[in-house]
N, C-alpha and C. Protein backbone atom coordinates (compact mmCIF):
# COMPACT_ATOMS: atom_id res chain seq x y z
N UNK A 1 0.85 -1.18 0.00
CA UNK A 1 0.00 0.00 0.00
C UNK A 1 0.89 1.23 0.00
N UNK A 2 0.66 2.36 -0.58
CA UNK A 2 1.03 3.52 -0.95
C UNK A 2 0.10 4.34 -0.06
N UNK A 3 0.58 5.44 0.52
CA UNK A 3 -0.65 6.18 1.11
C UNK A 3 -0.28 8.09 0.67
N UNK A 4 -0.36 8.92 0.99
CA UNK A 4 -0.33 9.99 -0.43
C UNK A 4 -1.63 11.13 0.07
N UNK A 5 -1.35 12.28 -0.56
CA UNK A 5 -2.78 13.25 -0.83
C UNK A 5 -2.25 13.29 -2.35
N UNK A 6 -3.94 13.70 -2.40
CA UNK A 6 -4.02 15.03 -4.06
C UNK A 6 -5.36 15.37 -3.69
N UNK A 7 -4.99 16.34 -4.76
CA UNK A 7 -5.86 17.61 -4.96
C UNK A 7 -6.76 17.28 -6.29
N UNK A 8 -6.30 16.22 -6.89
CA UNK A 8 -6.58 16.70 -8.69
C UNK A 8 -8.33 15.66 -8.82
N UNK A 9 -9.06 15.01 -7.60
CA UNK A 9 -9.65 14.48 -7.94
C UNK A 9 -10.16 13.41 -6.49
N UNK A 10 -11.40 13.29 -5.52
CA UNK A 10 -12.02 13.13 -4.81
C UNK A 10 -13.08 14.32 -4.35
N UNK A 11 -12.97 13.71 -3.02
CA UNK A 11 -14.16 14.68 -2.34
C UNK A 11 -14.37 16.21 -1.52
N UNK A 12 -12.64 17.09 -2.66
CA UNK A 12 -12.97 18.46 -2.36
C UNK A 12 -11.48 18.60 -1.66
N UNK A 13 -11.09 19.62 -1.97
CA UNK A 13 -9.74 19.97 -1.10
C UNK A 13 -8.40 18.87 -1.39
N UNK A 14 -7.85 18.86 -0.69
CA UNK A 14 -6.72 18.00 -0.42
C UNK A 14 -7.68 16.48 -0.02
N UNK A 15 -7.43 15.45 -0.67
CA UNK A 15 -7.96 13.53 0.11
C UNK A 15 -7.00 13.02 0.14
N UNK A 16 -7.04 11.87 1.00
CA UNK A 16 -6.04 10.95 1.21
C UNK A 16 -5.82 10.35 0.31
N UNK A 17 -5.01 9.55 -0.19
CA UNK A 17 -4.87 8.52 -1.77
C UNK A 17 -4.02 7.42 -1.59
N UNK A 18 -5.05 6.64 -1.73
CA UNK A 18 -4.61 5.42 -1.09
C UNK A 18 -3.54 4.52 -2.36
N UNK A 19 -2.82 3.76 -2.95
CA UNK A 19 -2.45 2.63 -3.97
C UNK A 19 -2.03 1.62 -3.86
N UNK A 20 -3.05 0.47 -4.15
CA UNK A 20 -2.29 -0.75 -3.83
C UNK A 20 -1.66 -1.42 -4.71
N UNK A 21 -0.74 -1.86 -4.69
CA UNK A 21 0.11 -2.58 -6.06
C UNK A 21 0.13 -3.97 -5.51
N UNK A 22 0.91 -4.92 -6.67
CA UNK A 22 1.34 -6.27 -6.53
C UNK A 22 2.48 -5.99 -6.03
N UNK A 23 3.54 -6.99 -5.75
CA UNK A 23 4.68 -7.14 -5.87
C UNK A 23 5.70 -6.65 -6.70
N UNK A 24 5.30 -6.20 -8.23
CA UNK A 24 6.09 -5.99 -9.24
C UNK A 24 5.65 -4.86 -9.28
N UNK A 25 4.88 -4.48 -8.53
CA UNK A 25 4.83 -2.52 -8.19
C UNK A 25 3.46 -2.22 -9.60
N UNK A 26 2.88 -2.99 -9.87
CA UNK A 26 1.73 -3.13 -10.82
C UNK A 26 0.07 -2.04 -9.87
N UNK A 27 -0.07 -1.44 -10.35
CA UNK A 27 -1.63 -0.86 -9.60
C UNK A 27 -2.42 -1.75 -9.55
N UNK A 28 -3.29 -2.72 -8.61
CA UNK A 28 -4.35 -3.32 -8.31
C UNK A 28 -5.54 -2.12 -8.53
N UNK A 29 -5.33 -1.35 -7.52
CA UNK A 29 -6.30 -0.46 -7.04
C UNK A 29 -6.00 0.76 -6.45
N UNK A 30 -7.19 2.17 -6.47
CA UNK A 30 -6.43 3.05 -6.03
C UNK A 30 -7.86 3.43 -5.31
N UNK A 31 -7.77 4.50 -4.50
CA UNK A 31 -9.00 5.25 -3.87
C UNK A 31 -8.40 6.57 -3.17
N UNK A 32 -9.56 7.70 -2.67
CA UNK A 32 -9.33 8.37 -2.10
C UNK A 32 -10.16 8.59 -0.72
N UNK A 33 -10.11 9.27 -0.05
CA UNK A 33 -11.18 9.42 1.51
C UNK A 33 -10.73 10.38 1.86
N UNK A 34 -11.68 11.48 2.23
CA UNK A 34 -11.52 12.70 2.34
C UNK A 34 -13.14 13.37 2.82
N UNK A 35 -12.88 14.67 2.64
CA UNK A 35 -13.94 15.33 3.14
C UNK A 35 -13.86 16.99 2.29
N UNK A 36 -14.49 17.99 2.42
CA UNK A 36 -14.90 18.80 1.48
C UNK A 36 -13.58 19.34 1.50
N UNK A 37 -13.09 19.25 3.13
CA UNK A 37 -11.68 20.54 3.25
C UNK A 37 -10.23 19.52 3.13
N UNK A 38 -9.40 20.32 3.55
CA UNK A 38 -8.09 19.31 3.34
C UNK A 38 -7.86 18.48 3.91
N UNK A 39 -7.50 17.18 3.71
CA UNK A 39 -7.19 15.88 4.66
C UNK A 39 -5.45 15.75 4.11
N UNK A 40 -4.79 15.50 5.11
CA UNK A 40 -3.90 14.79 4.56
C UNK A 40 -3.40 13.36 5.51
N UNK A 41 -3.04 12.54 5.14
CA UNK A 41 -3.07 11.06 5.78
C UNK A 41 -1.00 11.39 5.99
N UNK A 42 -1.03 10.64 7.34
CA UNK A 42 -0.31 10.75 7.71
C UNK A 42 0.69 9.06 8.21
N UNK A 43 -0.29 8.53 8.64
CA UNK A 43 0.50 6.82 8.19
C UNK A 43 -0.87 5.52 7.88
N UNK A 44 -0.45 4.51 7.73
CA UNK A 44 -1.15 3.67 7.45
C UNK A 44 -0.87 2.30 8.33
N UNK A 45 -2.07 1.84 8.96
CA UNK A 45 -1.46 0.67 9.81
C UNK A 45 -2.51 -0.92 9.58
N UNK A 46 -1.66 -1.90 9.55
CA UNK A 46 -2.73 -3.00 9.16
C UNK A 46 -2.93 -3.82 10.47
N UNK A 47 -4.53 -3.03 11.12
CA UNK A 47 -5.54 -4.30 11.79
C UNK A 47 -5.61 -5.72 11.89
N UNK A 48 -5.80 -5.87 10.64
CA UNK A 48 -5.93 -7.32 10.54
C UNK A 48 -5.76 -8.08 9.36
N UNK A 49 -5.74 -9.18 9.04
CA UNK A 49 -5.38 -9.68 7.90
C UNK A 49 -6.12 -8.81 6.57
N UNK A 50 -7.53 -8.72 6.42
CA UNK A 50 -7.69 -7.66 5.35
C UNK A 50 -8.21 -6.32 6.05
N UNK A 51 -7.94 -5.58 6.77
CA UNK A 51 -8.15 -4.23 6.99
C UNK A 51 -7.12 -3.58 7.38
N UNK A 52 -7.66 -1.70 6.79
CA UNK A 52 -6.20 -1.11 6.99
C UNK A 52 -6.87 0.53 8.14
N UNK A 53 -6.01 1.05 9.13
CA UNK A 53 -6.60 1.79 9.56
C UNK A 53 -5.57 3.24 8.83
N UNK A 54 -6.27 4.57 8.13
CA UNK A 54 -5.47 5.18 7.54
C UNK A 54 -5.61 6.87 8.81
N UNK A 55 -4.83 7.05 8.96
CA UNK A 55 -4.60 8.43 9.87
C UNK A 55 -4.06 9.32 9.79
N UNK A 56 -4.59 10.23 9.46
CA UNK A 56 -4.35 11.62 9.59
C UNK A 56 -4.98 13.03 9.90
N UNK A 57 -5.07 14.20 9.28
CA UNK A 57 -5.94 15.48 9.48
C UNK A 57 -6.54 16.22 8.80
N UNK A 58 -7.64 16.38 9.28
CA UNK A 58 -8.97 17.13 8.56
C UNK A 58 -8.52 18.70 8.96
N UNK A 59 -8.63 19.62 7.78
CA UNK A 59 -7.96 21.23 8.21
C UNK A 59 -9.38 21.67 8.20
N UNK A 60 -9.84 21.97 9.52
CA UNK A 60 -10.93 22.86 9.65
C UNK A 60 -10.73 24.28 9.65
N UNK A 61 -11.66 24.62 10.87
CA UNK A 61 -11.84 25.69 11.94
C UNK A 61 -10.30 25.27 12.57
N UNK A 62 -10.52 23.93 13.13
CA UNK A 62 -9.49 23.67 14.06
C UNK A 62 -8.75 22.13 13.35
N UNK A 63 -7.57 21.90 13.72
CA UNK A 63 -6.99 20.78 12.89
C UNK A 63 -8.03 19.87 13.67
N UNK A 64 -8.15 18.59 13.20
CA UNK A 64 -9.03 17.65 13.47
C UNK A 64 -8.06 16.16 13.11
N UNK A 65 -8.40 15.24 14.10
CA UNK A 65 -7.93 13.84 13.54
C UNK A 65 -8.65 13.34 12.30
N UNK A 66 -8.72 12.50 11.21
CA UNK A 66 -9.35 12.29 10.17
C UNK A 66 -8.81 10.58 10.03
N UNK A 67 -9.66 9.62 10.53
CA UNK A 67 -9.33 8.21 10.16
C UNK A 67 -10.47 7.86 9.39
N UNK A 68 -9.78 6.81 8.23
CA UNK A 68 -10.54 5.77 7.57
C UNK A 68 -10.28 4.73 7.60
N UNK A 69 -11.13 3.76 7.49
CA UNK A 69 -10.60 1.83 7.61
C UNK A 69 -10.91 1.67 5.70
N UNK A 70 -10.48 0.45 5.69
CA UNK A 70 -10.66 0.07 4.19
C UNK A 70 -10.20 -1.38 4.57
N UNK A 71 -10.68 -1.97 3.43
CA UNK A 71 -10.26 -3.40 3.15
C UNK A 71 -9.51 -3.85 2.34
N UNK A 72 -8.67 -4.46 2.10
CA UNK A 72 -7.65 -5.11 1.27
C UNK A 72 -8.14 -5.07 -0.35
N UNK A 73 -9.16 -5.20 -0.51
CA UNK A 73 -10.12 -4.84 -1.62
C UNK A 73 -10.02 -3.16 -1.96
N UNK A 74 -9.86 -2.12 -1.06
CA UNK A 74 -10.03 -0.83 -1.38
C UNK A 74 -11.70 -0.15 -0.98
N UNK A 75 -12.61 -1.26 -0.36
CA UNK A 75 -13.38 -0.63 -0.04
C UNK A 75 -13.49 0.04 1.14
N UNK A 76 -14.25 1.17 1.27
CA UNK A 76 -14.34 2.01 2.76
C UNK A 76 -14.81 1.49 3.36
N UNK A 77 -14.75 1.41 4.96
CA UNK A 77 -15.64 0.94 5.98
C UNK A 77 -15.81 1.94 6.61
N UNK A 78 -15.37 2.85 6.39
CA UNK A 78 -15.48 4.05 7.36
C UNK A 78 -14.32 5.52 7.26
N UNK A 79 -15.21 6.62 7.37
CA UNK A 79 -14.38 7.56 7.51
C UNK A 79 -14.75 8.75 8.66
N UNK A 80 -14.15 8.94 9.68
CA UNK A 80 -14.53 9.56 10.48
C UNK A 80 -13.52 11.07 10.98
N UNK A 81 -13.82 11.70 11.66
CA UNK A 81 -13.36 12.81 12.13
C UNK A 81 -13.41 12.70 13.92
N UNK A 82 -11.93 12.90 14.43
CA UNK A 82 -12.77 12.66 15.62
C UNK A 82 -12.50 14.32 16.30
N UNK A 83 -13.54 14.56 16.62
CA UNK A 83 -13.55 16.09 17.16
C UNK A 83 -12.90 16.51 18.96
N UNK A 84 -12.46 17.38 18.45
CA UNK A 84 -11.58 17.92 19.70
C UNK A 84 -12.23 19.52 19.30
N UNK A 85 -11.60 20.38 20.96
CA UNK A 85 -11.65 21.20 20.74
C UNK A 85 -10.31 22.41 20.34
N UNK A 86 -9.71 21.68 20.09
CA UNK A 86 -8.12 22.69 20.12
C UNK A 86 -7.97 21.75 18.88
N UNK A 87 -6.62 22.21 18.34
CA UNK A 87 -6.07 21.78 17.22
C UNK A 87 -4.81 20.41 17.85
N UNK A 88 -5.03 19.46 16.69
CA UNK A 88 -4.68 18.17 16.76
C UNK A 88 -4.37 17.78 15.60
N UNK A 89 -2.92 16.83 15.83
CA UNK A 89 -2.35 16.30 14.83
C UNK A 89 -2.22 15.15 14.84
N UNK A 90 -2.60 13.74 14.69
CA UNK A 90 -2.21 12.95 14.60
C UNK A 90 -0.60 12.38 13.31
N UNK A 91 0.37 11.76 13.73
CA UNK A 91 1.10 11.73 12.79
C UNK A 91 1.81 10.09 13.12
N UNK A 92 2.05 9.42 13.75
CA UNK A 92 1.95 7.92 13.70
C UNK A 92 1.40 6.96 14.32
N UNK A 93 0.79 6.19 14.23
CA UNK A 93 0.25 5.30 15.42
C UNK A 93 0.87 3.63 15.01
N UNK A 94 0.68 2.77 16.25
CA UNK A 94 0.94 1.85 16.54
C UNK A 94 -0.14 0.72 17.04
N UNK A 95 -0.35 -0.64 16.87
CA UNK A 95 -1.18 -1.81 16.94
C UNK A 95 -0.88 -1.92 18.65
N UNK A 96 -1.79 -2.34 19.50
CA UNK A 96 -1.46 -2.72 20.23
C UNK A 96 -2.49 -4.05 21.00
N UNK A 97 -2.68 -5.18 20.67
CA UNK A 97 -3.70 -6.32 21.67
C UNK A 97 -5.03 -5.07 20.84
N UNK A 98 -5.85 -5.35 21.62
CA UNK A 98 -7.56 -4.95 20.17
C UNK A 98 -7.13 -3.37 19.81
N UNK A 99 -6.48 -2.64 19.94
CA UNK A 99 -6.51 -1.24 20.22
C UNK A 99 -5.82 -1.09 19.10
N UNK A 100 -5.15 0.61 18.55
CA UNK A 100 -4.24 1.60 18.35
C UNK A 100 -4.04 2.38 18.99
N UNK A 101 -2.74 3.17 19.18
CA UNK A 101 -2.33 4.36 19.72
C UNK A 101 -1.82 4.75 18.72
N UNK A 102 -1.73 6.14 18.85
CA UNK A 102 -1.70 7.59 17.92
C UNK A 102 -1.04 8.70 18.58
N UNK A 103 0.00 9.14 18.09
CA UNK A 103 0.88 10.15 19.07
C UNK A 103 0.85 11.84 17.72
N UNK A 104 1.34 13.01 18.23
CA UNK A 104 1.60 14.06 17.59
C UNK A 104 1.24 14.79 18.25
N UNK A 105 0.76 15.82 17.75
CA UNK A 105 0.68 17.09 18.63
C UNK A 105 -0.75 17.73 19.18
N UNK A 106 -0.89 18.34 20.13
CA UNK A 106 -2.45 19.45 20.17
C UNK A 106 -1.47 20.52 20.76
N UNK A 107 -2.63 21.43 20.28
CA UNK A 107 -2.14 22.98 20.39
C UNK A 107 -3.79 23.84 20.88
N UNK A 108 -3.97 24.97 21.85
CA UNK A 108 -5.05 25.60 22.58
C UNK A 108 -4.83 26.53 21.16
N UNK A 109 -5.97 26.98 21.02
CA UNK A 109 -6.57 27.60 19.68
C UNK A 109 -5.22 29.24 19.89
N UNK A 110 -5.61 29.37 21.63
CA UNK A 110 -5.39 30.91 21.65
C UNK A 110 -3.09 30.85 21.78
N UNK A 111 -3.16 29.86 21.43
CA UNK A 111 -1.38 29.46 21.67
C UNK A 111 -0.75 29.08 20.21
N UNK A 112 0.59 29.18 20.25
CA UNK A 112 1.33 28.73 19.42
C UNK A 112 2.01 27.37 19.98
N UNK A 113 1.52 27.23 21.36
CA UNK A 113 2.71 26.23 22.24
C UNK A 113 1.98 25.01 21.76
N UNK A 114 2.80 23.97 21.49
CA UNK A 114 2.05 22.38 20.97
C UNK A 114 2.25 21.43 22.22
N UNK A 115 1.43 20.79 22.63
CA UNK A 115 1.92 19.51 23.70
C UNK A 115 1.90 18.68 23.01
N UNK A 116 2.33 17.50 23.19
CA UNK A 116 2.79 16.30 22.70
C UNK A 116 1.08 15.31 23.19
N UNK A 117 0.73 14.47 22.36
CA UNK A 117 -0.39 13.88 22.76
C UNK A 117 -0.44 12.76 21.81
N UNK A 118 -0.92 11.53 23.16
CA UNK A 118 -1.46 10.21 22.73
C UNK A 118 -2.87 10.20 22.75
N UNK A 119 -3.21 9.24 21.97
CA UNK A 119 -4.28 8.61 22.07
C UNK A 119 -4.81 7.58 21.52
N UNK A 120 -5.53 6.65 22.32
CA UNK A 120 -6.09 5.34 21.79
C UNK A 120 -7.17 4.94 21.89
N UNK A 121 -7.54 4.41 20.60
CA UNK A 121 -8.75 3.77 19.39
C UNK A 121 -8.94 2.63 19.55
N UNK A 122 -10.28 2.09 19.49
CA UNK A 122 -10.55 0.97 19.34
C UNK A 122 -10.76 0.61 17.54
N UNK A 123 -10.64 -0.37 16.93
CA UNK A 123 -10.44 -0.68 15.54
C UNK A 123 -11.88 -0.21 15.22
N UNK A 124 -12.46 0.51 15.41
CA UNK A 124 -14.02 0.94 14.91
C UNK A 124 -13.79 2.59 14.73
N UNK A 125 -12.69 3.00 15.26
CA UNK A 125 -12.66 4.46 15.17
C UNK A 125 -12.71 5.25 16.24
N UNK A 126 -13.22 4.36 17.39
CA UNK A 126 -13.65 5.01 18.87
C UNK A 126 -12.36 5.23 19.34
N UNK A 127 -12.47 6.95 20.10
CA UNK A 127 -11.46 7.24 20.72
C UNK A 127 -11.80 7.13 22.09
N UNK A 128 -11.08 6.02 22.51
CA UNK A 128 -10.81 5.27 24.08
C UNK A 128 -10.54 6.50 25.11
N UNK A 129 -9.66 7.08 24.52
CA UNK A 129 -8.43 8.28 25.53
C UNK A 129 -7.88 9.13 24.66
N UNK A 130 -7.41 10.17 25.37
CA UNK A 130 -6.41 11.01 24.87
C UNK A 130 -6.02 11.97 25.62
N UNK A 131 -4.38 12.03 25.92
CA UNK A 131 -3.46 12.59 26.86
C UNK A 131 -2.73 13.51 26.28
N UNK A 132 -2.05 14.61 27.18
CA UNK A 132 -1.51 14.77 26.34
C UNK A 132 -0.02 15.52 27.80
N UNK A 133 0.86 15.75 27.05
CA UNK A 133 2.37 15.55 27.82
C UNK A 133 3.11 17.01 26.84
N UNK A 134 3.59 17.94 28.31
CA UNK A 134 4.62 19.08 27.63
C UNK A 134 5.65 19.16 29.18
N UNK A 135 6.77 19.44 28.35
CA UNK A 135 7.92 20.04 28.85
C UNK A 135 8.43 20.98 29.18
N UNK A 136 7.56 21.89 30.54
CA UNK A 136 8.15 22.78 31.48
C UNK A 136 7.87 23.78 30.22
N UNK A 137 6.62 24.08 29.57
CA UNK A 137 6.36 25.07 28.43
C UNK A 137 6.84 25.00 27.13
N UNK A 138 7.36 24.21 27.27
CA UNK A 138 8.17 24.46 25.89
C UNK A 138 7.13 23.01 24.79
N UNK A 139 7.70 24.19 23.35
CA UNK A 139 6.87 23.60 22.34
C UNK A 139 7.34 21.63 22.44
N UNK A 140 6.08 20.93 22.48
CA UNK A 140 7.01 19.90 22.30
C UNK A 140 5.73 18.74 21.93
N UNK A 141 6.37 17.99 20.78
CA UNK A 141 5.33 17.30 19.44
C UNK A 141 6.08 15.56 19.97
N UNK A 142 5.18 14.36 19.99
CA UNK A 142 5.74 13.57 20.00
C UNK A 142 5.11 12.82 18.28
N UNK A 143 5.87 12.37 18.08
CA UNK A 143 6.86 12.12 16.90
C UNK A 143 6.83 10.61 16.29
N UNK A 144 6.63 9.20 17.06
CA UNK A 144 6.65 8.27 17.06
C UNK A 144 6.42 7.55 18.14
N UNK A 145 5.92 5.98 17.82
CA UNK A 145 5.50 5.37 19.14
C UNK A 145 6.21 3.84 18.93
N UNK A 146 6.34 3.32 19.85
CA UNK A 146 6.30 1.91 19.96
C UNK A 146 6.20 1.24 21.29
N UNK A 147 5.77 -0.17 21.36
CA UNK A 147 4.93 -0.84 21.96
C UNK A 147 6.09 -1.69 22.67
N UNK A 148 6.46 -2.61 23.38
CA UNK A 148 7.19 -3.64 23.46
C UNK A 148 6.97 -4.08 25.53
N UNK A 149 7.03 -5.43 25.58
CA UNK A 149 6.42 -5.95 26.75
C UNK A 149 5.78 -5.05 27.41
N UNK A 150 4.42 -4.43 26.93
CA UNK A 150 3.42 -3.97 27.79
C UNK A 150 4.61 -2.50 28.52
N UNK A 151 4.75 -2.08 27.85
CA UNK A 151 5.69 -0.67 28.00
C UNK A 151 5.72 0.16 26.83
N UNK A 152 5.38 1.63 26.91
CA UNK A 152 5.24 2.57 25.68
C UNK A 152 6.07 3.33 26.07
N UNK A 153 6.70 3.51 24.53
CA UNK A 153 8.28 4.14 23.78
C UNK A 153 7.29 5.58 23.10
N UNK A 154 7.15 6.06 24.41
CA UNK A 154 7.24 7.70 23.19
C UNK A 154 8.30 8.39 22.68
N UNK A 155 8.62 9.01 21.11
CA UNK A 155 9.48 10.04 20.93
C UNK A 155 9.26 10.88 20.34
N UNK A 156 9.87 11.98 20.13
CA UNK A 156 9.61 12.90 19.97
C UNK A 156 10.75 14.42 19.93
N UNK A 157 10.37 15.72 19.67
CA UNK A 157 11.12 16.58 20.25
C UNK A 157 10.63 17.60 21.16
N UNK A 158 11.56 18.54 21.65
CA UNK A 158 11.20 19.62 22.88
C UNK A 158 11.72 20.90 22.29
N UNK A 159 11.24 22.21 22.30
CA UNK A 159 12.09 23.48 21.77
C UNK A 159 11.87 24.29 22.62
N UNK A 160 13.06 24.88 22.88
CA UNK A 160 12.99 26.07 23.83
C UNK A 160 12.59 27.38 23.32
N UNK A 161 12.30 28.52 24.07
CA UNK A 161 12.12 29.66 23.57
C UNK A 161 13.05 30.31 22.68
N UNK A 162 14.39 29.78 22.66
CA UNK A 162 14.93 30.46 21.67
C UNK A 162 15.35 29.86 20.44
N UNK A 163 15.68 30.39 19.67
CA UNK A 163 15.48 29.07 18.11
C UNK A 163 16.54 28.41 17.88
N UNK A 164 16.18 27.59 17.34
CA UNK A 164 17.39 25.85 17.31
C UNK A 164 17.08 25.20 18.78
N UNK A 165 17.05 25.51 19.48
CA UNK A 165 17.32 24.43 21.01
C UNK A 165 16.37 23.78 21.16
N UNK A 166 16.54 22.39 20.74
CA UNK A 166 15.68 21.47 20.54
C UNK A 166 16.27 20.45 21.38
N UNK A 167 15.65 19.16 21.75
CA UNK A 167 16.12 18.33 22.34
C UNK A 167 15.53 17.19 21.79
N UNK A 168 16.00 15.71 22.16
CA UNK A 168 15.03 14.94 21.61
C UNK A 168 14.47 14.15 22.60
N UNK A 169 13.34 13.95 22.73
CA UNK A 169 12.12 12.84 23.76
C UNK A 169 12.30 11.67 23.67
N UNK A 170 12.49 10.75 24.69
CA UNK A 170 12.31 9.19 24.46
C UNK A 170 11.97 9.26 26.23
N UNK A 171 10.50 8.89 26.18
CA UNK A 171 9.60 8.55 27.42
C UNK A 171 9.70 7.15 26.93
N UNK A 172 9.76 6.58 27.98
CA UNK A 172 9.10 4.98 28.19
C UNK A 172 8.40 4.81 29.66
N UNK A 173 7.02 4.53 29.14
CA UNK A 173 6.24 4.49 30.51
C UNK A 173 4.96 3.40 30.24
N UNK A 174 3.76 3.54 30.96
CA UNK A 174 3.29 2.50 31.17
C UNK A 174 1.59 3.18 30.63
N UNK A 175 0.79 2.64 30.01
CA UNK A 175 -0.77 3.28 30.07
C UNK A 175 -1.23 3.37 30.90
N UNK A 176 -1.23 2.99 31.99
CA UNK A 176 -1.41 3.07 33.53
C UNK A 176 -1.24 4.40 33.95
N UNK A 177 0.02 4.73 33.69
CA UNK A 177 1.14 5.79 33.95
C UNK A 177 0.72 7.40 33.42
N UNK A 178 0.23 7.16 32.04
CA UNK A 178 0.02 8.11 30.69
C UNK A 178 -1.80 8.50 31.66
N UNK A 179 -2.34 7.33 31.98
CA UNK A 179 -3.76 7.89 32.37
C UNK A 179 -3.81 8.53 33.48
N UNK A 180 -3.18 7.94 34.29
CA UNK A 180 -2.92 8.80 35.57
C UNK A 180 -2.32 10.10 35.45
N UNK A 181 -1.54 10.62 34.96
CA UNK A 181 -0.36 11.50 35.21
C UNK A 181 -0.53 12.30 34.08
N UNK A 182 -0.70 12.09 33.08
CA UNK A 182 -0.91 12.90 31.91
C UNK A 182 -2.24 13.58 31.74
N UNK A 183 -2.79 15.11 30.87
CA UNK A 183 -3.47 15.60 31.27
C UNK A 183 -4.60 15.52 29.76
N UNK A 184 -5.71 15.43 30.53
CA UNK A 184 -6.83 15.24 29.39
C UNK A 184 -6.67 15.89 28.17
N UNK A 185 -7.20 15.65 27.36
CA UNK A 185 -6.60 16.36 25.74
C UNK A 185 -8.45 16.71 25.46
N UNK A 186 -8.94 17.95 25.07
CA UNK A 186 -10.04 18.11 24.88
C UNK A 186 -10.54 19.02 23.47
């Protein structure tokens, strides 16, 4: 699978664009999922033997998460928006036992400052949770996730107020940990 935007042809604005090839890089199939305004898809993760969950953001009023499922076939099962009130980025997520998690950024409408924020889905689209984690003020986006013996690998970066000073994030903690301690994402 190929995953992609354009502009030149779906349902208005920027859609996601999905392509599936053979092996020899041949097009099976292609599709798009989208909505009137801009979507752009940000990774692609496979559920289950034929389903795919695709993630990324709807550009409103306010950024918005934007997931679709599809089937190995290319048909939709679903395309949803999940609404927040601040701006939200989803940018990779990870499988975990029935679930996904989804890490990137939210930002308060009236700020430039980004916190870093998880959150996890049940394979239907339902958002379970969502946390979200910053560093003593400073702008800071997490970046990637991974899973391993029932322990979560957040990363990410941190920027200080003055430009270039960046640092880089690697949390490893527990969902236990993230629900307790981390602060609602709304």
């Amino acid at each position: 699978m190929l995953l992609g935007s354009t502009k030149s042809f779906g349902e208005g604005g920027y859609d996601y664009y999905i392509i599936k090839t053979n092996e020899l890089g041949q097009k099976l199939w292609d599709l798009t999922a989208g909505t009137s305004k801009d979507d752009f898809a940000s990774d692609i993760i496979k559920i289950s033997k034929n389903e795919y969950i695709i993630l990324g953001t709807s550009f409103r009023d306010t950024l918005q998460p934007f997931l679709a499922k599809i089937d190995n076939n290319g048909f939709k099962i679903f395309e949803k928006i999940i609404p927040f009130t601040n701006d939200v980025n989803l940018i990779k997520a990870v499988i975990f036992k029935n679930s996904f998690y989804a890490v990137g950024w939210f930002r308060k409408k009236d700020s430039l400052i980004r916190k870093g924020i998880i959150t996890k889905f049940d394979f239907n689209g339902n958002l379970l949770w969502a946390k979200t984690f910053q560093i003593e003020n400073q702008d800071t986006v997490f970046t990637s996730i991974n899973i391993q013996n029932n322990k979560i690998f957040l990363y990410g970066v941190s920027q200080y107020e003055k430009p270039n000073s960046r640092d880089i994030i690697i949390i490893q903690t527990t969902e236990d940990y993230i629900k307790t301690n981390f602060k609602d994402a709304k």
